[in-house]
Protein backbone atom coordinates (compact mmCIF):
# COMPACT_ATOMS: atom_id res chain seq x y z
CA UNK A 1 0.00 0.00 0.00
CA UNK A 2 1.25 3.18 -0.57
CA UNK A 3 1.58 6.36 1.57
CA UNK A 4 0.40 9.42 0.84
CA UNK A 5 2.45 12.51 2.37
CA UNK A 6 1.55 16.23 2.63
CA UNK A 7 4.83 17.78 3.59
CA UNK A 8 4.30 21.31 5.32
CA UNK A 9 7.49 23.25 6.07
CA UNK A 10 8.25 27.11 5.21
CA UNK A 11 12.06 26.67 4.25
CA UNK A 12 12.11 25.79 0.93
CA UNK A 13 15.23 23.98 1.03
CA UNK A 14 14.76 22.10 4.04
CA UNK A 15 11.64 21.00 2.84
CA UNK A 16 13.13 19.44 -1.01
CA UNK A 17 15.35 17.75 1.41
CA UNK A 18 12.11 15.95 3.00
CA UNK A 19 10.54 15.38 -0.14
CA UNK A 20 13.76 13.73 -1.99
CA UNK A 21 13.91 11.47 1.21
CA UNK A 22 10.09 10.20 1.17
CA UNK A 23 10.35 9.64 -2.34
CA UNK A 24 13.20 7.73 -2.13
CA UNK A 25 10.98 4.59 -0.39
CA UNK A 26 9.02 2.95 -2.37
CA UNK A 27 5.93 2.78 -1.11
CA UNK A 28 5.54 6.81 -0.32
CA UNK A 29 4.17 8.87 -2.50
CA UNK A 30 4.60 12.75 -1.76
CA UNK A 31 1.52 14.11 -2.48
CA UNK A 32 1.89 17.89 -1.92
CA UNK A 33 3.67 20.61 -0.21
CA UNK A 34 2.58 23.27 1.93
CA UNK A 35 4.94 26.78 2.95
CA UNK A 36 2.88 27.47 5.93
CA UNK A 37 0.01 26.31 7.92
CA UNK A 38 -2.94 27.58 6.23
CA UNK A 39 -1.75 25.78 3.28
CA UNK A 40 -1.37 22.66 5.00
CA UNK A 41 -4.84 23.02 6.26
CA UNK A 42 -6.18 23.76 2.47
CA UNK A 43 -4.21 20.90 0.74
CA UNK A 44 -5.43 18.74 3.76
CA UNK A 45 -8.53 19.05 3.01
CA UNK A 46 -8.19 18.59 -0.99
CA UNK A 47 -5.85 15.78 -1.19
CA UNK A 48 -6.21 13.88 2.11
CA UNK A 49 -3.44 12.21 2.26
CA UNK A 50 -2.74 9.77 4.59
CA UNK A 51 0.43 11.76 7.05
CA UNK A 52 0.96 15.14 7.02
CA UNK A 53 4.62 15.79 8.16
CA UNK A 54 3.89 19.13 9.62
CA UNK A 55 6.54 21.59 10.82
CA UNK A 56 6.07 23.02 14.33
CA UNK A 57 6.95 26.90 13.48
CA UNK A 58 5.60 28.00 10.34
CA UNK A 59 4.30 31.44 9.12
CA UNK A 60 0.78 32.69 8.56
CA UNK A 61 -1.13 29.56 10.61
CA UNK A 62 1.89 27.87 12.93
CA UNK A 63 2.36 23.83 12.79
CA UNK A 64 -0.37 23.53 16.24
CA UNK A 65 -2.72 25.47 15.05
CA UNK A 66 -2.93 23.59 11.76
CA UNK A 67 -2.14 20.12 13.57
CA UNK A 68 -5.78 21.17 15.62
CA UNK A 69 -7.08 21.93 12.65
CA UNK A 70 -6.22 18.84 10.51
CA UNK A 71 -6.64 16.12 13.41
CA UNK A 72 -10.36 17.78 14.37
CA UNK A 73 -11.39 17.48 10.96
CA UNK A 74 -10.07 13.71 10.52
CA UNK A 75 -7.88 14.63 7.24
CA UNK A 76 -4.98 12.67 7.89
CA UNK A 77 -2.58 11.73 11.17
CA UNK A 78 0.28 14.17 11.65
CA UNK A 79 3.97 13.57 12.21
CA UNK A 80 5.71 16.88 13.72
CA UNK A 81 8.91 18.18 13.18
CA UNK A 82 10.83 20.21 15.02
CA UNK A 83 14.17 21.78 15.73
CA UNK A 84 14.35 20.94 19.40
CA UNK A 85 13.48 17.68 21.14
CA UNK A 86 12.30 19.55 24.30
CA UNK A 87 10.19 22.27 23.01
CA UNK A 88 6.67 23.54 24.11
CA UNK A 89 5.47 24.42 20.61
CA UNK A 90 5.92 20.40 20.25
CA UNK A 91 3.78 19.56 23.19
CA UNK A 92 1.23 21.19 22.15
CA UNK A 93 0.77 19.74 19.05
CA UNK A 94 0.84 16.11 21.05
CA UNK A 95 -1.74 18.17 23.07
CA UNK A 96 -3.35 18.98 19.58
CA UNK A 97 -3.59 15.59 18.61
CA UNK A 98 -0.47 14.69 16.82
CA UNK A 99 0.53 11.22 16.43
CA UNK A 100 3.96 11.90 17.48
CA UNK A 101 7.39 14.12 16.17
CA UNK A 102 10.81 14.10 15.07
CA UNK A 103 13.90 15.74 15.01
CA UNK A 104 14.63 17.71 11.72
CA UNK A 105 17.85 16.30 12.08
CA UNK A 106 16.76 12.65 12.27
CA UNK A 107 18.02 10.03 9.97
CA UNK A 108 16.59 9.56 6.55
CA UNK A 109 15.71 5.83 7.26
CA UNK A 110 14.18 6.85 10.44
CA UNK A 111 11.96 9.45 9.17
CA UNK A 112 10.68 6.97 6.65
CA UNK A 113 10.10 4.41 9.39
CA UNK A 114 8.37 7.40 10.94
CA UNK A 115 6.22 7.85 8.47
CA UNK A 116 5.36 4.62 7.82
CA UNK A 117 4.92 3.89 11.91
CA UNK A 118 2.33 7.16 11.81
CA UNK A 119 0.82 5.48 9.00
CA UNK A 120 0.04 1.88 10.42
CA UNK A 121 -1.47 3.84 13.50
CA UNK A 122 0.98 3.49 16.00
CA UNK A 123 0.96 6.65 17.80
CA UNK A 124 4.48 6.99 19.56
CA UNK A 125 7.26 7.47 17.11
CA UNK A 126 10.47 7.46 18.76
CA UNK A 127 9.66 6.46 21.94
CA UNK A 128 12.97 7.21 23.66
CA UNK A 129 12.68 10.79 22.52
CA UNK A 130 8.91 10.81 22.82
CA UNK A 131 9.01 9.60 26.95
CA UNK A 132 11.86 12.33 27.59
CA UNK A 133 9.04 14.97 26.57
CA UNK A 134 6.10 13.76 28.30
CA UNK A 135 8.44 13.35 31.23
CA UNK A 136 9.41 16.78 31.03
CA UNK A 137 6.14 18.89 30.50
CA UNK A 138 3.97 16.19 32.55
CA UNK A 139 5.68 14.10 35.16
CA UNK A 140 6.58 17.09 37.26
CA UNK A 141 3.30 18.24 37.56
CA UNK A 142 1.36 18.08 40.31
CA UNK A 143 -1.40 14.75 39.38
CA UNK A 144 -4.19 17.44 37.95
CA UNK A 145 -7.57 16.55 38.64
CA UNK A 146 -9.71 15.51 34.95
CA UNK A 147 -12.53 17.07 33.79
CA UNK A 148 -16.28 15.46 35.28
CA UNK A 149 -16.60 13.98 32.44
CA UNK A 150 -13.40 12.72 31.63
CA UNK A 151 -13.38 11.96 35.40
CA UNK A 152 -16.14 9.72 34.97
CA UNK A 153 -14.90 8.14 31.50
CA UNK A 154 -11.89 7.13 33.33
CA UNK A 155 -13.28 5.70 36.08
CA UNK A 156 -15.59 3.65 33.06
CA UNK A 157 -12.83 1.91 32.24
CA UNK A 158 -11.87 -1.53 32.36
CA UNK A 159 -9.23 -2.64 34.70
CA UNK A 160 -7.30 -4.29 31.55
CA UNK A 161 -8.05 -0.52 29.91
CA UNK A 162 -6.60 1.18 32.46
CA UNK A 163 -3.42 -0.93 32.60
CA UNK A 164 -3.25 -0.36 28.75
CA UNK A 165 -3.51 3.39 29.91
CA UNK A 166 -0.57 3.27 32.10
CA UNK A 167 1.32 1.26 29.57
CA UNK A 168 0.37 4.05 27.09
CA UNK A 169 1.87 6.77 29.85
CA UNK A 170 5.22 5.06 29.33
CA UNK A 171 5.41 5.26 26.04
CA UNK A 172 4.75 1.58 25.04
CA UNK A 173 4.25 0.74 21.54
CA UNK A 174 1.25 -2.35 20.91
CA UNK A 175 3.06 -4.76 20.94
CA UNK A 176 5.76 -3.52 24.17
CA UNK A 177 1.79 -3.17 25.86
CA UNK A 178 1.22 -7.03 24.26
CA UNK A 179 4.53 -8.38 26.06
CA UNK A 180 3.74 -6.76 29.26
CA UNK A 181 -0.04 -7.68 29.78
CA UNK A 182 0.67 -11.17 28.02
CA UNK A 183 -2.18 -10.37 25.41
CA UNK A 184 -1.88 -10.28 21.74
CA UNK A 185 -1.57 -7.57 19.48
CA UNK A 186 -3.89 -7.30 17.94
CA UNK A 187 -6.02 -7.28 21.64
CA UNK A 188 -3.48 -4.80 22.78
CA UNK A 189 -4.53 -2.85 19.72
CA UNK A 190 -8.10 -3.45 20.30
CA UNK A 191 -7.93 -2.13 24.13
CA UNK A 192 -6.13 1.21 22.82
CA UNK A 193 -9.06 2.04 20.22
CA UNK A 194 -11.56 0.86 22.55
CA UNK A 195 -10.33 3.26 25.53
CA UNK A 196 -8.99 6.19 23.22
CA UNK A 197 -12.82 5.86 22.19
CA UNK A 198 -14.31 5.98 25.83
CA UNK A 199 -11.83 9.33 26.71
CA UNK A 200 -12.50 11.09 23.44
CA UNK A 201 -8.93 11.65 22.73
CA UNK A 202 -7.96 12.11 19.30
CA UNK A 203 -4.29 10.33 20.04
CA UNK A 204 -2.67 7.35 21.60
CA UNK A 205 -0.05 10.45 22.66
CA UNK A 206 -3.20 12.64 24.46
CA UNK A 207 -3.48 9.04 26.44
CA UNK A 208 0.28 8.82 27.18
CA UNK A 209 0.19 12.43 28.37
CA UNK A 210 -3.49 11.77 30.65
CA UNK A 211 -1.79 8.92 32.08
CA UNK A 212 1.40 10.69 33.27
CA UNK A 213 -0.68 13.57 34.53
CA UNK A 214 -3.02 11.26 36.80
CA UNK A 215 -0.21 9.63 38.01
CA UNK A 216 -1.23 6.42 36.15
């Protein structure tokens, strides 16, 4: 099957650099590019592709905004870039519902397996570099308190759901969560839909980040 990728990133030469990489796999197809966020947003919406690789600090609409915009309206999963591995801009588009980010300096074979991991619906790309964020914007945080209703959509879960939850908060992929609970993958799989249904989050990464902040 092949990928379709909306690249969105205002340097012009940093963002040839992204295309010649995706194109070099063979089963990604670049299927536009955007110079700043409101064109991400509008090609989004036209070509629907399947990833949009969406830099965090762009002119005219910045990459959360149009990450808000382009999760909420269910055009495609986005894979952030950024400059820094520690940067707020970049928790916020987790917040925003991003599947996950890299590093603009990241390996070419590892932004392809990015893509493709963003692709097959596994939320947490680099998980090393993924737990060092939540870590550092959540886990000091006081536990907050949720929301009634997320409240009471979290106390709705099953106890298998909310160990998948506080696998999540650790930045397990499926099939880390399938070793640990001694469950399939596919069930593992199953269990994240299921309770990223029951909390209305739009990411597997908004679960990672709940979890850490309840103390889960």
């Amino acid at each position: 099957m092949t990928i379709r990728v909306l690249v969105a990133e205002d340097q012009q030469a940093v963002r040839a650099g992204l295309v010649l990489i995706l194109r070099s796999a063979g089963d990604i197809e670049v299927a536009g590019e955007a110079a700043d966020g409101e064109e991400a947003v509008r090609l989004a919406r036209s070509l629907r592709p399947d990833v949009v690789l969406m830099d965090v600090q762009m002119p005219r609409l910045d990459g959360v905004s149009a990450t808000r915009q382009v999760v909420a309206e269910g055009l495609a999963d986005v894979l952030v870039l950024t400059t820094f591995d520690l940067d707020e801009y970049v928790f916020g588009a987790l917040r925003a519902g991003a599947s996950g980010f890299l590093l603009k300096n990241t390996e070419a074979a590892d932004l392809i397996a990015g893509v493709r991991t963003v692709a097959r619906g596994e939320g947490l790309i680099a998980p090393a570099v993924t737990r060092r964020l939540i870590a550092e914007f959540a886990a000091p945080k006081p536990a907050r308190q949720p929301d009634p209703a997320q409240h009471a959509a979290v106390a709705a879960l099953t106890p298998r759901e909310r160990e998948v939850l506080s696998c999540l908060g650790q930045g397990l992929s499926n099939a880390e969560i399938a070793a640990r609970l001694e469950m399939a993958e596919a069930t593992a799989k199953t269990h994240v839909s299921r309770l990223l249904g029951k909390l209305e989050l739009r990411s597997r990464v908004q679960a990672a980040v709940l979890a850490q902040e309840l103390g889960l």
